[in-house]
Every structure is written in C-alpha cells, then in structure tokens.
Protein backbone atom coordinates (compact mmCIF):
# COMPACT_ATOMS: atom_id res chain seq x y z
CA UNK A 1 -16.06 -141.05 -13.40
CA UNK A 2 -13.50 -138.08 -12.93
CA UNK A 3 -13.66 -135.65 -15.53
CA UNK A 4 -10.68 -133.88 -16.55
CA UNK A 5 -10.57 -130.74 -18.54
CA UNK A 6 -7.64 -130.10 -21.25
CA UNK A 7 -5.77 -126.60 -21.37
CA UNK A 8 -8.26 -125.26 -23.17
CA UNK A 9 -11.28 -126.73 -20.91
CA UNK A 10 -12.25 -129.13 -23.26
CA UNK A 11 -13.63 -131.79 -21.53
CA UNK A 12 -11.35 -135.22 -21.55
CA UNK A 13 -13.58 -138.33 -20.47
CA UNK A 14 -10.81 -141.04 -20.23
CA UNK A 15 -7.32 -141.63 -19.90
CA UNK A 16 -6.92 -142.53 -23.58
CA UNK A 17 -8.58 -138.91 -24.46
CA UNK A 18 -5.02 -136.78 -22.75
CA UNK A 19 -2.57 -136.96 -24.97
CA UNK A 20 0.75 -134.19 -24.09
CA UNK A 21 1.67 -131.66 -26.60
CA UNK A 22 5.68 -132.05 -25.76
CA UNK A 23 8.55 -129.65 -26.51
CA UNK A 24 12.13 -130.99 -27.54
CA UNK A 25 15.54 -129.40 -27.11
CA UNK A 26 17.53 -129.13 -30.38
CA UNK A 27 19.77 -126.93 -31.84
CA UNK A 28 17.59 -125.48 -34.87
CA UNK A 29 16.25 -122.65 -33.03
CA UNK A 30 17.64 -120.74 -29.88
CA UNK A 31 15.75 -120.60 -26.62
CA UNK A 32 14.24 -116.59 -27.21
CA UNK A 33 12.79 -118.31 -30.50
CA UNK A 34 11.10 -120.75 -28.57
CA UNK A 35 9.79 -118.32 -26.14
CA UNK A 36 8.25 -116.01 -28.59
CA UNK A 37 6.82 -119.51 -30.61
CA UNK A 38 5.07 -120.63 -27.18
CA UNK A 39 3.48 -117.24 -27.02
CA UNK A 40 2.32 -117.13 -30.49
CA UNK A 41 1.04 -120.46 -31.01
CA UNK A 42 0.01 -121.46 -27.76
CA UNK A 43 -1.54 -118.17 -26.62
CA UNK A 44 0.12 -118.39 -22.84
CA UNK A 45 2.12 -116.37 -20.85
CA UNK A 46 5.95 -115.13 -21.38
CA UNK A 47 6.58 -116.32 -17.58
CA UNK A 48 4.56 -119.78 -18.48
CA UNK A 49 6.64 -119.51 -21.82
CA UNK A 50 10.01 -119.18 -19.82
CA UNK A 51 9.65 -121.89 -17.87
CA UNK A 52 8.48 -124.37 -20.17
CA UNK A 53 11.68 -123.18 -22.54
CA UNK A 54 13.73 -123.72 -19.88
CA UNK A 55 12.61 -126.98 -18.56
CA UNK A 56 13.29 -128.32 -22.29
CA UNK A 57 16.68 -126.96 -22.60
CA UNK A 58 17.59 -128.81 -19.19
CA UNK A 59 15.69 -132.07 -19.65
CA UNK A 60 15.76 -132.37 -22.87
CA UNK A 61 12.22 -131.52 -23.24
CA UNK A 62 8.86 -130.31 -21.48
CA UNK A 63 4.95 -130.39 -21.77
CA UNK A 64 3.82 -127.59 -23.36
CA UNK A 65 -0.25 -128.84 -22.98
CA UNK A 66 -2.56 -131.49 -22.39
CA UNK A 67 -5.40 -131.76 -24.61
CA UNK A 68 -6.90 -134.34 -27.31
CA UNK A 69 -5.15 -135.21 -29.98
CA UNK A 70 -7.11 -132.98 -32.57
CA UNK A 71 -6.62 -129.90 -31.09
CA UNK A 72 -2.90 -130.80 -30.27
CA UNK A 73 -2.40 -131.39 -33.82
CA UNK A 74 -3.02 -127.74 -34.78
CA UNK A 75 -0.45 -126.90 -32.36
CA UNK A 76 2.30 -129.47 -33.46
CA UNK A 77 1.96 -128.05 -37.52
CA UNK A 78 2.39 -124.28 -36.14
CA UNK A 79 5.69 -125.26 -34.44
CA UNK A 80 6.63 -127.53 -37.35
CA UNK A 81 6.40 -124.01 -39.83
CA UNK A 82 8.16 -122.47 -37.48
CA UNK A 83 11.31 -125.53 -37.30
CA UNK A 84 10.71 -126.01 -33.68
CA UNK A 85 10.71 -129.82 -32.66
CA UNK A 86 7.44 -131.48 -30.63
CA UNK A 87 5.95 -134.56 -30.27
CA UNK A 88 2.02 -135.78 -29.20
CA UNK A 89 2.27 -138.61 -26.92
C-alpha cells in the first residue's frame, strides 16, 4: 500500500482519508485579505499564499491543503471568522 502524507505529514492510509481544504472566489473579502488569511491560518508562505489567491480569483477557486478531515476542519472555522469562503471535499 502507498502511503501518502497530508500537508502537515500526517500520515493518510487510503483514498477516503485525503480530503482538500478548497478556497472560493467571492466578493466578501479582497484578494490582499486572502493573502494575509492563508498566512495566518495556514502557516505557509506569502509566495505559496499568492499563488493559491490567485489561482481562486481566476478559477473560481483553489486547494489550499490536503489533509484529513479533522485537521481540515480547524482550518475551514478560522477562515469562516474571518468571512472568507472554503469548502472540504
């Protein structure tokens, strides 16, 4: 069996384990908002920040993360306090 590791090197033993932490466009906050939100609650780079801002704003939306579900959670309710929309899947 292949293991994969989550962004925080949590181990993931199956397919059902990876879930995608996923950022939405939408006009309640403005993309420098989003940037500085990434930073804060996902504790990445401003360049990895950047680009995963960006990618939402021209798609529509991005992956932030891969993880399980539990620790995406914590992630989702920080950006929900801060009115920023996101999705598990």
């Amino acid at each position: 069996m292949d293991i994969q590791r989550g962004s925080n090197g949590e181990k993931l033993t199956n397919s059902a384990d990876v879930k995608e932490l996923i950022l939405w466009d939408d006009d309640t906050s403005n993309i420098e908002f989003k940037i500085k939100s990434l930073v804060d609650v996902c504790k990445i780079s401003e360049k990895d920040s950047i680009n995963i801002a960006l990618d939402s704003l021209l798609d529509g939306s991005a992956k932030i993360t891969t993880g399980k579900y539990d620790s995406l959670i914590q992630m989702q309710k920080a950006f929900q306090k801060k009115l920023i929309t996101t999705t598990i899947e």
